[in-house]
N, C-alpha and C. Protein backbone atom coordinates (compact mmCIF):
# COMPACT_ATOMS: atom_id res chain seq x y z
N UNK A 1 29.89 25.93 70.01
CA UNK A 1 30.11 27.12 69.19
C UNK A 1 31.32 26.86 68.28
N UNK A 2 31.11 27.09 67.11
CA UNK A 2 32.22 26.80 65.88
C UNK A 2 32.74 28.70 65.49
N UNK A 3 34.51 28.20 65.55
CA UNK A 3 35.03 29.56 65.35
C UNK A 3 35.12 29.25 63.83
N UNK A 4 35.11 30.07 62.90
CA UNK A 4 35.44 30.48 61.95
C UNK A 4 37.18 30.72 61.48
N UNK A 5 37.82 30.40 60.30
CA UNK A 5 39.00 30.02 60.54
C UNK A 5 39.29 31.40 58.88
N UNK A 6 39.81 32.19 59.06
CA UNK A 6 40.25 33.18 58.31
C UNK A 6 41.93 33.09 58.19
N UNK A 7 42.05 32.85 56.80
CA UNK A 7 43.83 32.73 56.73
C UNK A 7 44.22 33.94 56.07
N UNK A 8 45.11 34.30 55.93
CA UNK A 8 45.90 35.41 55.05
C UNK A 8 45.02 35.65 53.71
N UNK A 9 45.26 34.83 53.07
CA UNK A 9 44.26 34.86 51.74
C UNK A 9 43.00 35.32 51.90
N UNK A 10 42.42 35.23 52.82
CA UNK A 10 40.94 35.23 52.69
C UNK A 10 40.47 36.90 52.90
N UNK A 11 41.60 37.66 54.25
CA UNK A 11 41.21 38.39 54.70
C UNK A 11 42.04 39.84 53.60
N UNK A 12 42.85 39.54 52.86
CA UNK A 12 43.39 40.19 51.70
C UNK A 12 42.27 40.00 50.73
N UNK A 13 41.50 39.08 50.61
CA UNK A 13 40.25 39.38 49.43
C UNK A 13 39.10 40.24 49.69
N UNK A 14 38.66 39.64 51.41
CA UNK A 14 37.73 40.39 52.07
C UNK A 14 38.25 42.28 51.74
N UNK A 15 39.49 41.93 52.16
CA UNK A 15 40.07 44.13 52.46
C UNK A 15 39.86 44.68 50.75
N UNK A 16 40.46 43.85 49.78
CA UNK A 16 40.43 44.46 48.45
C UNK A 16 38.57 44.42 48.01
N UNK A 17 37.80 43.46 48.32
CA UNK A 17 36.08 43.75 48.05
C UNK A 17 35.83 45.16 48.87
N UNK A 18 36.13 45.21 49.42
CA UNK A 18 35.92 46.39 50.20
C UNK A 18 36.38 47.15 49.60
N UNK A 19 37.41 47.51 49.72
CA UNK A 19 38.38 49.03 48.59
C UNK A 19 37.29 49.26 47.40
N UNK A 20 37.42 48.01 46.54
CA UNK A 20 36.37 47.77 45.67
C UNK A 20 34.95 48.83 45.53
N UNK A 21 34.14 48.30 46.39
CA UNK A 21 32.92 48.78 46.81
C UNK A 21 32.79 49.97 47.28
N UNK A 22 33.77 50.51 47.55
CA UNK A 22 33.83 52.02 48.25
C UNK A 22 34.41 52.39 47.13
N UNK A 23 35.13 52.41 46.02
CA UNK A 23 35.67 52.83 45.06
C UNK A 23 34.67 53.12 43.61
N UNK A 24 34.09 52.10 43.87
CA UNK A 24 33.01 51.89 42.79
C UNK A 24 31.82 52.68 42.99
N UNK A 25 31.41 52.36 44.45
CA UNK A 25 30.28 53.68 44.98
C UNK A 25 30.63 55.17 44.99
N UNK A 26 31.83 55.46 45.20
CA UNK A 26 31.98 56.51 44.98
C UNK A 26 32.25 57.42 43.40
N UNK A 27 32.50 56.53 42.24
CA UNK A 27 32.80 57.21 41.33
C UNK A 27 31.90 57.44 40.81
N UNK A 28 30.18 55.92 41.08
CA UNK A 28 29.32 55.90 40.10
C UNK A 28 28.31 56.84 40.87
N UNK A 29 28.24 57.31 42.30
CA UNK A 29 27.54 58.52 42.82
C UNK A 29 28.46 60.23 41.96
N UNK A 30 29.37 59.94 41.94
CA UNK A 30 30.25 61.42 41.40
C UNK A 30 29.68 61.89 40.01
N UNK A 31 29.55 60.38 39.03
CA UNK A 31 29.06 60.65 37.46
C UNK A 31 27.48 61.46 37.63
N UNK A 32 26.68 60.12 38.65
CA UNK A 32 24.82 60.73 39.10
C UNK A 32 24.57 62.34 39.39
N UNK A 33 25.64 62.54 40.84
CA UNK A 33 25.71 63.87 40.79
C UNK A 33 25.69 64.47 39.52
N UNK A 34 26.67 64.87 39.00
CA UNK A 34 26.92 65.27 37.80
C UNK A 34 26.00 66.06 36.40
N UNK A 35 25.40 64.30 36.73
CA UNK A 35 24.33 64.08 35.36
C UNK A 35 23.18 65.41 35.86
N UNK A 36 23.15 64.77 37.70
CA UNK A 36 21.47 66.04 38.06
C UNK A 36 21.84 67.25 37.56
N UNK A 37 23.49 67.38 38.27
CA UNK A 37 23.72 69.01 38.39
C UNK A 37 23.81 69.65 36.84
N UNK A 38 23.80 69.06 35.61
CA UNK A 38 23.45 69.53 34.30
C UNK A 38 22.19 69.63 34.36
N UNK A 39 21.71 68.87 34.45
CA UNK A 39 20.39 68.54 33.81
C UNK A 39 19.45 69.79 34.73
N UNK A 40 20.32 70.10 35.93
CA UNK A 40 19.28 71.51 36.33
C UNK A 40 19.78 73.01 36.11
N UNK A 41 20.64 72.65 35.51
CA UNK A 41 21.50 73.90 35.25
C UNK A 41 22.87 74.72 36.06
N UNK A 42 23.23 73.57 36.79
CA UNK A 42 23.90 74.18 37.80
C UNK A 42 25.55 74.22 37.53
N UNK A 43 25.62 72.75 36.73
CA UNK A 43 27.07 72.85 36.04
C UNK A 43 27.07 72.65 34.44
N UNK A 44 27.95 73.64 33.71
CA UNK A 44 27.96 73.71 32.78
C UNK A 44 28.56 72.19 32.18
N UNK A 45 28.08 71.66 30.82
CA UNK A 45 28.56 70.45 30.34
C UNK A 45 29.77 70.51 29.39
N UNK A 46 30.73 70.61 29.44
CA UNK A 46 32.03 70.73 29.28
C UNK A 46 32.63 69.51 28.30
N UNK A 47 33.24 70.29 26.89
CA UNK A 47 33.42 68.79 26.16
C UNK A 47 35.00 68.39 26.31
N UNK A 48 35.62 67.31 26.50
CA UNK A 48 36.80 67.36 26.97
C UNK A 48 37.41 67.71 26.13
N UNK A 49 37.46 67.92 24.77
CA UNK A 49 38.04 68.11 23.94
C UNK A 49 38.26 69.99 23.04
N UNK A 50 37.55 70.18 24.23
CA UNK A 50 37.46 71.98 24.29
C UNK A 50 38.91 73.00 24.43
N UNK A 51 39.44 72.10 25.51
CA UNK A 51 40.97 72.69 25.60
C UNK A 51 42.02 72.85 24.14
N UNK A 52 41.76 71.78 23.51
CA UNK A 52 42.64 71.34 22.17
C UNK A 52 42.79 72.11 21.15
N UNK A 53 43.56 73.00 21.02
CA UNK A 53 43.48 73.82 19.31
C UNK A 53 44.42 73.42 19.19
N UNK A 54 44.13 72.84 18.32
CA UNK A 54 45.05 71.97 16.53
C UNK A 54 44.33 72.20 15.74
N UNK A 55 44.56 72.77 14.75
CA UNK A 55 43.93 72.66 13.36
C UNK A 55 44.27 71.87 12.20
N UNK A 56 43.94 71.83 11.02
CA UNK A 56 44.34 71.20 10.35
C UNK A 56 45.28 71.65 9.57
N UNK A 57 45.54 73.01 9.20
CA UNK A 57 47.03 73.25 8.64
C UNK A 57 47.63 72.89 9.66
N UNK A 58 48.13 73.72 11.03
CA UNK A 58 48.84 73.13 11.59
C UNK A 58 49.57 71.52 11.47
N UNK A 59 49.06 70.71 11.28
CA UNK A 59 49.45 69.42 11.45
C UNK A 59 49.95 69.91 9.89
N UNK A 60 49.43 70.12 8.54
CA UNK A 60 50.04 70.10 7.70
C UNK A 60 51.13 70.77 7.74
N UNK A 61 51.11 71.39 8.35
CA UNK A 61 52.89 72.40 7.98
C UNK A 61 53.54 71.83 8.92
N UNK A 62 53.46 71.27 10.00
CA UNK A 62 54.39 70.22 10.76
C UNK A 62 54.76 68.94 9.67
N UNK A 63 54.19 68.56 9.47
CA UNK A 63 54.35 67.40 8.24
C UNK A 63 55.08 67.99 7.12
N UNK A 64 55.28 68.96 6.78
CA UNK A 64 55.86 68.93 5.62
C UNK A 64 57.46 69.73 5.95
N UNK A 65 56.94 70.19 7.23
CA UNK A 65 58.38 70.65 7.45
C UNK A 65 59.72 69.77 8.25
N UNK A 66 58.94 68.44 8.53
CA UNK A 66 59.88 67.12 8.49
C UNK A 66 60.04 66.78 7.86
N UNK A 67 60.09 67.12 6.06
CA UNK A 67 60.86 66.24 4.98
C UNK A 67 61.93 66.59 4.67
């Protein structure tokens, strides 16, 4: 019977594939969810950019009131 010989290195790559794979499965199941729960009506689709009022004077009268 042959033991298998695991050094420091090996078992720090093994632990981070792992983190990995549980990290990755979980974000790309969170997006799937997601996608169903629109697509049946259950969560509204939200644009990230909804929060933001700036307009465009705004920025102009900031700009001109730094000269």
């Amino acid at each position: 019977m042959q033991f298998l010989y695991f050094d420091p290195g090996l078992g720090a790559m093994i632990a981070q594939a792992v983190v990995a794979a549980v990290a990755g499965v979980l974000m790309f199941s969170k997006n799937i969810v997601y996608k169903i729960k629109v697509l049946l009506g259950l969560a509204k689709k939200n644009d990230i950019y909804d929060d933001i009022d700036i307009s465009d004077s705004d920025l102009e009268n900031e700009s001109k009131s730094d000269k």
